[in-house]
PDB file of N, CA and C in Angstrom:
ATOM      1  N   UNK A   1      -2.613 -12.505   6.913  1.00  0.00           N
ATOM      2  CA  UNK A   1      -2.716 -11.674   8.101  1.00  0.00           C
ATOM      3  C   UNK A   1      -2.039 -12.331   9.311  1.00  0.00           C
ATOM      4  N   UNK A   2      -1.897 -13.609   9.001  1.00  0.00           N
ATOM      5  CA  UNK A   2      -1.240 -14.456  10.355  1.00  0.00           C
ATOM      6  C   UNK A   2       0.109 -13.677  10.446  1.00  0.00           C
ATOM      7  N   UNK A   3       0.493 -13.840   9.158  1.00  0.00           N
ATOM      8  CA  UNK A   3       2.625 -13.230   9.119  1.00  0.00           C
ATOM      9  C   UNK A   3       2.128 -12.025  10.177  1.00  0.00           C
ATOM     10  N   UNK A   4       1.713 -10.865   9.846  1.00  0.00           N
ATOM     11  CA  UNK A   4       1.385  -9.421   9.856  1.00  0.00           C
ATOM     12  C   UNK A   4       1.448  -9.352  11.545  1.00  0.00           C
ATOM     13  N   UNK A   5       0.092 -10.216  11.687  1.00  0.00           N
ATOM     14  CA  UNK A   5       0.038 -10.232  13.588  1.00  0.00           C
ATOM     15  C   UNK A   5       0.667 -10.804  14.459  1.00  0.00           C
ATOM     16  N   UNK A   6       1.902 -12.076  13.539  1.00  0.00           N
ATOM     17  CA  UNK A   6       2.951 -12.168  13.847  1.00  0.00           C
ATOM     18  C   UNK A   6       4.176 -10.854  14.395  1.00  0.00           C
ATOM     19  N   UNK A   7       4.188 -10.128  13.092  1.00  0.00           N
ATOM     20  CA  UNK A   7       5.707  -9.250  13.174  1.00  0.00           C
ATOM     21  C   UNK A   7       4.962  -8.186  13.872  1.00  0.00           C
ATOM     22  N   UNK A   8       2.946  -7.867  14.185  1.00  0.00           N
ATOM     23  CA  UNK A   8       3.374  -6.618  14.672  1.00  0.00           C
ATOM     24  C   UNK A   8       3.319  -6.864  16.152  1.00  0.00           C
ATOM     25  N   UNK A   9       3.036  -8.334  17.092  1.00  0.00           N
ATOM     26  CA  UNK A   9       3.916  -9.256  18.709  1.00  0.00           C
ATOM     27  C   UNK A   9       4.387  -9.068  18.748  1.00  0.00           C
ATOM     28  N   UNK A  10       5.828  -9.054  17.966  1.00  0.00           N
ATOM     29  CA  UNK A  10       7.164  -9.314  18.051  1.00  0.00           C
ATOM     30  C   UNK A  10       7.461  -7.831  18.131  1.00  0.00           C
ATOM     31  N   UNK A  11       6.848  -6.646  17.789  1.00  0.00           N
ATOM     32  CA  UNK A  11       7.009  -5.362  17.890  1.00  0.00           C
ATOM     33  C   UNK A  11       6.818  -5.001  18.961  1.00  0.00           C
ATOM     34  N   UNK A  12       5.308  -5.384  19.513  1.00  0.00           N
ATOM     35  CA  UNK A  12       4.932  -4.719  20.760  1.00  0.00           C
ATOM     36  C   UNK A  12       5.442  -5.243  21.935  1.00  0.00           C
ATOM     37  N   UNK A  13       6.108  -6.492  21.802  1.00  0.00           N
ATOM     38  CA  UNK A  13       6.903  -7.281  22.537  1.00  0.00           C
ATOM     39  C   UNK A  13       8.449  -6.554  22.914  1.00  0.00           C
ATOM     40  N   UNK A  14       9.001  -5.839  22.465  1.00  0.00           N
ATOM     41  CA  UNK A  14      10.152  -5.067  22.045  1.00  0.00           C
ATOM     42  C   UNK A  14      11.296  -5.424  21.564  1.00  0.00           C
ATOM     43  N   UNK A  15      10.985  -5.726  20.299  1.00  0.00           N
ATOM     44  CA  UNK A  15      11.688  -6.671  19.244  1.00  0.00           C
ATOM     45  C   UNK A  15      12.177  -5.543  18.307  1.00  0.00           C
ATOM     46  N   UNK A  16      13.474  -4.841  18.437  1.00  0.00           N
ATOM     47  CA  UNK A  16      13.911  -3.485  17.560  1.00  0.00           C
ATOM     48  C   UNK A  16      13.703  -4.147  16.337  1.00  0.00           C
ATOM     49  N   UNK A  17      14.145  -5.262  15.653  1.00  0.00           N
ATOM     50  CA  UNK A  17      14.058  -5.795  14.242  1.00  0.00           C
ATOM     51  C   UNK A  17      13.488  -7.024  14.145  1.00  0.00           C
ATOM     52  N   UNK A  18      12.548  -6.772  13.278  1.00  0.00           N
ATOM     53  CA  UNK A  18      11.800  -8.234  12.695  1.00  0.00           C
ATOM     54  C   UNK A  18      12.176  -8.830  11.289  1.00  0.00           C
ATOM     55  N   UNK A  19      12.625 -10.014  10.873  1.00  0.00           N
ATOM     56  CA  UNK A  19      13.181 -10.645   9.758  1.00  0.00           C
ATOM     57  C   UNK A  19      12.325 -11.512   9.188  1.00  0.00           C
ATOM     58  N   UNK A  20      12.042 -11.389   7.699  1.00  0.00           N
ATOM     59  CA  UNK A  20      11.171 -12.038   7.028  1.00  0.00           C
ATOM     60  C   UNK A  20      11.977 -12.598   6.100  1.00  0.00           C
ATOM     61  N   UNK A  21      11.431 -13.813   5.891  1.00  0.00           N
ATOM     62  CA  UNK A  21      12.220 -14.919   5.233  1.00  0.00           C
ATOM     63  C   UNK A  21      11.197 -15.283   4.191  1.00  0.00           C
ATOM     64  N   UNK A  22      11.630 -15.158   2.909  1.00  0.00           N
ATOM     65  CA  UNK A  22      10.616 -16.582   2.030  1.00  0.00           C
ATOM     66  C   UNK A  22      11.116 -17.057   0.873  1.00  0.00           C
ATOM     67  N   UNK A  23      10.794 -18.195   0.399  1.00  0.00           N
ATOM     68  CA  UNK A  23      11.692 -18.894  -0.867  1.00  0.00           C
ATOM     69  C   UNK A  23      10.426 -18.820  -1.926  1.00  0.00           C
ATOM     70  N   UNK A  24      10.489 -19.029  -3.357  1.00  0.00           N
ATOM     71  CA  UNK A  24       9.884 -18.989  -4.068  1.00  0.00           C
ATOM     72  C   UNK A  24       8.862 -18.796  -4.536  1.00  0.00           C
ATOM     73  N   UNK A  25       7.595 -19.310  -4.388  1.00  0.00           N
ATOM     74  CA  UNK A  25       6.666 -18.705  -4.788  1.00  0.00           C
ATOM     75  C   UNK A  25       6.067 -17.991  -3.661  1.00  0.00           C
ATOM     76  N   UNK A  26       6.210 -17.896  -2.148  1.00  0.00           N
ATOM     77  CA  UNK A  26       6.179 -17.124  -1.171  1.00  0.00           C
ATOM     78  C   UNK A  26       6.869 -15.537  -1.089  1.00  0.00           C
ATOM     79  N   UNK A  27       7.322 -15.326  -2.275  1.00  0.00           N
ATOM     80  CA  UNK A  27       8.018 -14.332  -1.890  1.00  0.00           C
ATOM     81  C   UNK A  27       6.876 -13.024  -1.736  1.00  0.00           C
ATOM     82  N   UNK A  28       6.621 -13.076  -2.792  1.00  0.00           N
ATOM     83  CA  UNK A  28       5.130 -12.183  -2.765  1.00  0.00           C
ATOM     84  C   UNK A  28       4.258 -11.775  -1.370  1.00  0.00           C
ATOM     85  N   UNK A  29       4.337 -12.932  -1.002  1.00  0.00           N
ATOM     86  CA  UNK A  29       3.933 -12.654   0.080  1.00  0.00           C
ATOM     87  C   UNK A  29       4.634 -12.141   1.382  1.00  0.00           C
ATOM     88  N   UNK A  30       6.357 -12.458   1.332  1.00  0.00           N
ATOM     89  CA  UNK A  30       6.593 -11.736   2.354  1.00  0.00           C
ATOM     90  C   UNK A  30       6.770 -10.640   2.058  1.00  0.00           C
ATOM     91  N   UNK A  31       6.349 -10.007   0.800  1.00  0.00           N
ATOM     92  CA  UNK A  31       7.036  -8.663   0.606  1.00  0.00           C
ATOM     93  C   UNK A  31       5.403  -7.921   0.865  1.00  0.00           C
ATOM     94  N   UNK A  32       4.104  -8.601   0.808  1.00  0.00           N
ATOM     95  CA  UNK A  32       2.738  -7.808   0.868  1.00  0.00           C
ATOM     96  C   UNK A  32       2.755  -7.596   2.290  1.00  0.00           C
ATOM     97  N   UNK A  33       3.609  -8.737   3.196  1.00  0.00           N
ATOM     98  CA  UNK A  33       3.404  -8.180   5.049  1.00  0.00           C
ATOM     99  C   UNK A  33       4.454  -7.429   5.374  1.00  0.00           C
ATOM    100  N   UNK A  34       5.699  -7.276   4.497  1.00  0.00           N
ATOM    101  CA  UNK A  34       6.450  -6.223   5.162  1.00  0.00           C
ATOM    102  C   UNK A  34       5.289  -5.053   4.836  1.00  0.00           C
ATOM    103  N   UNK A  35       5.099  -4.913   3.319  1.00  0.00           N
ATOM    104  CA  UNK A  35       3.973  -3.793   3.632  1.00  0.00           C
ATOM    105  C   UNK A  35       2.981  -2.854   4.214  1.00  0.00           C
ATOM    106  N   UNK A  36       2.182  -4.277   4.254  1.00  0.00           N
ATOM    107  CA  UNK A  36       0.843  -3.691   5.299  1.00  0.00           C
ATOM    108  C   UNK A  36       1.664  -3.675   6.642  1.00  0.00           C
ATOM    109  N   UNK A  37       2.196  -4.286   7.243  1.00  0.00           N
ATOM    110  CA  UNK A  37       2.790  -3.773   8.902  1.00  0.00           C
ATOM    111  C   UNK A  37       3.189  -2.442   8.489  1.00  0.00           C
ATOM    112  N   UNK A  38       4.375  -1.844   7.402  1.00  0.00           N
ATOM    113  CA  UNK A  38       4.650  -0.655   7.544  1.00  0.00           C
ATOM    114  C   UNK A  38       3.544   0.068   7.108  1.00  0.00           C
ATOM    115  N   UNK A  39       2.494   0.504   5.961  1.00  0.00           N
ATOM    116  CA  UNK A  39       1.655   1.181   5.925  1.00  0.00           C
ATOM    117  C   UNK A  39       0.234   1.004   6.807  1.00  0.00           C
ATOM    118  N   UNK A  40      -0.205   0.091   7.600  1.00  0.00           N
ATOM    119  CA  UNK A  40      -0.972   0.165   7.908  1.00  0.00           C
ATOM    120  C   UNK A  40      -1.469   0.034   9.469  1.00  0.00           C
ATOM    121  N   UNK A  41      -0.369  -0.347  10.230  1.00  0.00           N
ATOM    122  CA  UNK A  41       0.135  -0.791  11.617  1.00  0.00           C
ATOM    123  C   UNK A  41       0.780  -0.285  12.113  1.00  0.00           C
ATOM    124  N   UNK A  42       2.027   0.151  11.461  1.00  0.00           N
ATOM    125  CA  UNK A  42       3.202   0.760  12.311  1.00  0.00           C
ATOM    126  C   UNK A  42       3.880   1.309  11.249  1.00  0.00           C
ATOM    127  N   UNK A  43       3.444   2.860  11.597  1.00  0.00           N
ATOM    128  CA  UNK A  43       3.987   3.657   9.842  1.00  0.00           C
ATOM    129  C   UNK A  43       5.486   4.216  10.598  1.00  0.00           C
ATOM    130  N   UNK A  44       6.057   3.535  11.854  1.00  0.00           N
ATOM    131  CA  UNK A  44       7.220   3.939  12.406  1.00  0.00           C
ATOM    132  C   UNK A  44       8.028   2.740  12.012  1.00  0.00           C
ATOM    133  N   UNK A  45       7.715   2.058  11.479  1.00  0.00           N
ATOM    134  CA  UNK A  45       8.706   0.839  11.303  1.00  0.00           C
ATOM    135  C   UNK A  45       9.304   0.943   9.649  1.00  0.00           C
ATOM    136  N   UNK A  46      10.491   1.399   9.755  1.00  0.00           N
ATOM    137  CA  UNK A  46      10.940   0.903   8.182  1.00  0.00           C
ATOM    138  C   UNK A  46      12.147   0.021   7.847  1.00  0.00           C
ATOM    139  N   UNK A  47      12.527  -0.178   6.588  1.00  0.00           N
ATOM    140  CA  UNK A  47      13.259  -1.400   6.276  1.00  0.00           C
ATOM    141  C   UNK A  47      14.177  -1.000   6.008  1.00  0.00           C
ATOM    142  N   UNK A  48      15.383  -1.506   6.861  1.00  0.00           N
ATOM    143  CA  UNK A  48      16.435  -1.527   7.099  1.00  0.00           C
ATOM    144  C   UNK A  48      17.026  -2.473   6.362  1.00  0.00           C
ATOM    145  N   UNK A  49      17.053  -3.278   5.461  1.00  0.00           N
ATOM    146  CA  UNK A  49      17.890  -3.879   4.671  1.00  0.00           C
ATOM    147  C   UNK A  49      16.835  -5.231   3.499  1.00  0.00           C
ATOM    148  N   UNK A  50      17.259  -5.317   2.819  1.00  0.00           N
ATOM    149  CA  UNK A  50      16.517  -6.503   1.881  1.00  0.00           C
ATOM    150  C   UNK A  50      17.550  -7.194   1.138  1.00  0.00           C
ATOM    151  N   UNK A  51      17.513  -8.432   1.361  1.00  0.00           N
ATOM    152  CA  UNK A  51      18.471  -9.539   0.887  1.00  0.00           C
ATOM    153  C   UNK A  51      18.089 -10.673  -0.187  1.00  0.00           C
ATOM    154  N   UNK A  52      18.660 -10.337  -1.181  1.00  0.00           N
ATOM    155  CA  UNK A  52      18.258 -11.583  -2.293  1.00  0.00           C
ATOM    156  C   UNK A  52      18.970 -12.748  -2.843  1.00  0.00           C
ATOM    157  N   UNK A  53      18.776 -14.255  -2.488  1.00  0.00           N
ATOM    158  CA  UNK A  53      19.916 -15.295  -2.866  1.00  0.00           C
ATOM    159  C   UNK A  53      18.917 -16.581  -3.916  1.00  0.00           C
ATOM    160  N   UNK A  54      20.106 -17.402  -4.013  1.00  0.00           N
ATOM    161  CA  UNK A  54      19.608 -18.420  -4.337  1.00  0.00           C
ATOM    162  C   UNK A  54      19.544 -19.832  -4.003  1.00  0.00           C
ATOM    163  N   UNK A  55      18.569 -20.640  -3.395  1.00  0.00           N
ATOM    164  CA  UNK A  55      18.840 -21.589  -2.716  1.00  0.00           C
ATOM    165  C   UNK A  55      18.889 -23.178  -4.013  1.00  0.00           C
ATOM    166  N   UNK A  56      20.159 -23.756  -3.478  1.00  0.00           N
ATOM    167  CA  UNK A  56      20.624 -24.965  -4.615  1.00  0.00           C
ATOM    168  C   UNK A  56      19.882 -26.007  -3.768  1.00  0.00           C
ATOM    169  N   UNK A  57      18.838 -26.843  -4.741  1.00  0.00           N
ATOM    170  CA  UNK A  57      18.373 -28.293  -3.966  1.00  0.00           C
ATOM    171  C   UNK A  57      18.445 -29.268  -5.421  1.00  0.00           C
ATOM    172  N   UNK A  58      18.755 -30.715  -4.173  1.00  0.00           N
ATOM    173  CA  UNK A  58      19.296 -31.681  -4.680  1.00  0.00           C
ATOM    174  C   UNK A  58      18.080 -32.565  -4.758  1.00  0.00           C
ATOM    175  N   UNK A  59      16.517 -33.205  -5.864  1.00  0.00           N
ATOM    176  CA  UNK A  59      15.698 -34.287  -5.246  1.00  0.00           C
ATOM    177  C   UNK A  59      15.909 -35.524  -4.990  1.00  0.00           C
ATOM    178  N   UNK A  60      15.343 -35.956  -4.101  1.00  0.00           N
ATOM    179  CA  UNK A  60      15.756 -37.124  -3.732  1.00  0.00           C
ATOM    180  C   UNK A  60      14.456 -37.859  -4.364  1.00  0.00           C
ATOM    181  N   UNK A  61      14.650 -39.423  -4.384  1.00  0.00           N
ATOM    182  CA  UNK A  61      13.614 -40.262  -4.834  1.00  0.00           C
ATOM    183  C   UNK A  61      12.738 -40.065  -3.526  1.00  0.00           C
ATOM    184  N   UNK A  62      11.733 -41.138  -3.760  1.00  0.00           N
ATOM    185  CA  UNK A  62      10.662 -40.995  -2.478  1.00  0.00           C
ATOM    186  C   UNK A  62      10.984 -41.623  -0.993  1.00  0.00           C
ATOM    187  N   UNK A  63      12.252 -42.362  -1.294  1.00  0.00           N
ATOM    188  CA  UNK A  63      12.643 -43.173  -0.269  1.00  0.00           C
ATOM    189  C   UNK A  63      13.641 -42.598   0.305  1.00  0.00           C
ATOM    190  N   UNK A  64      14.487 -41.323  -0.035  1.00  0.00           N
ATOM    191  CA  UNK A  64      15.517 -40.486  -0.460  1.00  0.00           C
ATOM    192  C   UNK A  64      16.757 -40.755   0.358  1.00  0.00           C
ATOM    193  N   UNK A  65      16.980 -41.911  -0.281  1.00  0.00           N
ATOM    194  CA  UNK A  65      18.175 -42.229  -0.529  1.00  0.00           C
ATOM    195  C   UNK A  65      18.879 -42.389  -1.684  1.00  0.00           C
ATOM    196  N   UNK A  66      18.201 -42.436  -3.154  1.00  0.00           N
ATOM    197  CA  UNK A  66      18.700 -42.583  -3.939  1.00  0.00           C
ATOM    198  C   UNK A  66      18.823 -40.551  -4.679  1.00  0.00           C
ATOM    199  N   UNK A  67      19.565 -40.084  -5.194  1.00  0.00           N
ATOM    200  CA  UNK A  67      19.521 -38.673  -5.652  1.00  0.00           C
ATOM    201  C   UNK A  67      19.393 -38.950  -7.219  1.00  0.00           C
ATOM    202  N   UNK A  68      18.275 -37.734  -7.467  1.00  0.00           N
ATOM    203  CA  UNK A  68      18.176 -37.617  -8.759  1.00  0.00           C
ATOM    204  C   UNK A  68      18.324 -36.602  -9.728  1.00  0.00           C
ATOM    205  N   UNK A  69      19.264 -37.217 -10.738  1.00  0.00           N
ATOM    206  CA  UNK A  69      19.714 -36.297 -11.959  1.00  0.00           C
ATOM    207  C   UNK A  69      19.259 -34.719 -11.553  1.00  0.00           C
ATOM    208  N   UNK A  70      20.352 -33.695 -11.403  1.00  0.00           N
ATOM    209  CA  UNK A  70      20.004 -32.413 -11.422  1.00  0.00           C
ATOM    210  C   UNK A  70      19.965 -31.952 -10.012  1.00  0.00           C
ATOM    211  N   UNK A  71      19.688 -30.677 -10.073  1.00  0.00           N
ATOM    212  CA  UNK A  71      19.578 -29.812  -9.331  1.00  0.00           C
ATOM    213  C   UNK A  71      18.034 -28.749  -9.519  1.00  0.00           C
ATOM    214  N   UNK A  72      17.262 -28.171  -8.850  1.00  0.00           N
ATOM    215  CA  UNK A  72      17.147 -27.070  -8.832  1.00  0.00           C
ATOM    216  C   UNK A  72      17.341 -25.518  -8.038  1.00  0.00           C
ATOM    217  N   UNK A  73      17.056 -24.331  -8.757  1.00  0.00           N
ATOM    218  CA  UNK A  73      17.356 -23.605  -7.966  1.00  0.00           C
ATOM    219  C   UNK A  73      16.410 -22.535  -7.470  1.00  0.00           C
ATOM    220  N   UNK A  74      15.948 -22.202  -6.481  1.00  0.00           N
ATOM    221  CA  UNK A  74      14.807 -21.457  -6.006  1.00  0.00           C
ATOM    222  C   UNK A  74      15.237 -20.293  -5.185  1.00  0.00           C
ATOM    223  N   UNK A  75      14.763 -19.347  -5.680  1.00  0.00           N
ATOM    224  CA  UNK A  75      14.961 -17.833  -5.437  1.00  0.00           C
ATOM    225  C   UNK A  75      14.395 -17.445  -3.545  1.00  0.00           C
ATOM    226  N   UNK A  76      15.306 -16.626  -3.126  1.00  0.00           N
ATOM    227  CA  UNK A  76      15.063 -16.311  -1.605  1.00  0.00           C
ATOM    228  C   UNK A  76      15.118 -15.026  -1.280  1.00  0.00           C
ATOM    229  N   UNK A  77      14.517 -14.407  -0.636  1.00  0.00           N
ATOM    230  CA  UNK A  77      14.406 -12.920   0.005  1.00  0.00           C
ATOM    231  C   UNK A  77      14.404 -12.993   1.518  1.00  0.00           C
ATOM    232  N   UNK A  78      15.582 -11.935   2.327  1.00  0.00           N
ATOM    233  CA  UNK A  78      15.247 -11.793   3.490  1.00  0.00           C
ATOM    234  C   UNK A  78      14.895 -10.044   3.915  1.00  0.00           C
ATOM    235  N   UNK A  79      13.725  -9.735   4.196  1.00  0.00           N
ATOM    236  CA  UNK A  79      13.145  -8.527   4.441  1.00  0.00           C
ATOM    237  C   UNK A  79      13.234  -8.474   6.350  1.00  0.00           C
ATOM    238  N   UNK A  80      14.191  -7.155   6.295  1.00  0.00           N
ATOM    239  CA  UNK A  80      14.447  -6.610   8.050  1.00  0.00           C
ATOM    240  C   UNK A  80      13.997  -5.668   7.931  1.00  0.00           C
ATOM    241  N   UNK A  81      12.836  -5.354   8.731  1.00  0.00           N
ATOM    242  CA  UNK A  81      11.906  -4.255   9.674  1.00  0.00           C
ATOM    243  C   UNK A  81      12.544  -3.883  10.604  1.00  0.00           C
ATOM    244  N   UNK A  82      12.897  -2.722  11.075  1.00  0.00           N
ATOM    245  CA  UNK A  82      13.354  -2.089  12.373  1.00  0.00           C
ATOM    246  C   UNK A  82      12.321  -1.234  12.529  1.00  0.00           C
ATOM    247  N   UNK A  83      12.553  -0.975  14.145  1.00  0.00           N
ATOM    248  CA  UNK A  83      11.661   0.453  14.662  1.00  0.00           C
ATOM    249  C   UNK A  83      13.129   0.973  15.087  1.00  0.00           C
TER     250      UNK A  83
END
């Protein structure tokens, strides 16, 4: 509910578009507050675009300077709300 009463400030504030960002196992969740803001807050706000990438990371040891073997890659969504 924090995201939610976040994007619906930034509304009443007069913010034409609000952008939601989340990487991996967050995604879920930015996609349950684009939701509830549009069905349950502001049934005038809809989504104007949804963006899907992939973000490349490199781990580092604990001291991270040394890099270790591999890569992974973690999935990203950007969700835009307009009024």
């Amino acid at each position: 509910m924090n995201y939610v009463l976040a994007c619906i400030t930034f509304f009443h504030g007069g913010a034409k578009e609000v952008s939601i960002k989340a990487r991996g196992r967050s995604i879920s969740r930015a996609i349950d507050v684009a939701e509830v803001v549009r069905h349950r807050f502001l049934p005038d706000v809809k989504i104007k675009s949804i963006g899907i990438g992939t973000d490349q990371f490199t781990p580092f040891d604990r001291d991270e300077t040394t890099e270790i073997q591999g890569s992974t890659n973690v999935s990203t969504i950007e969700i835009t709300l307009m009024r």
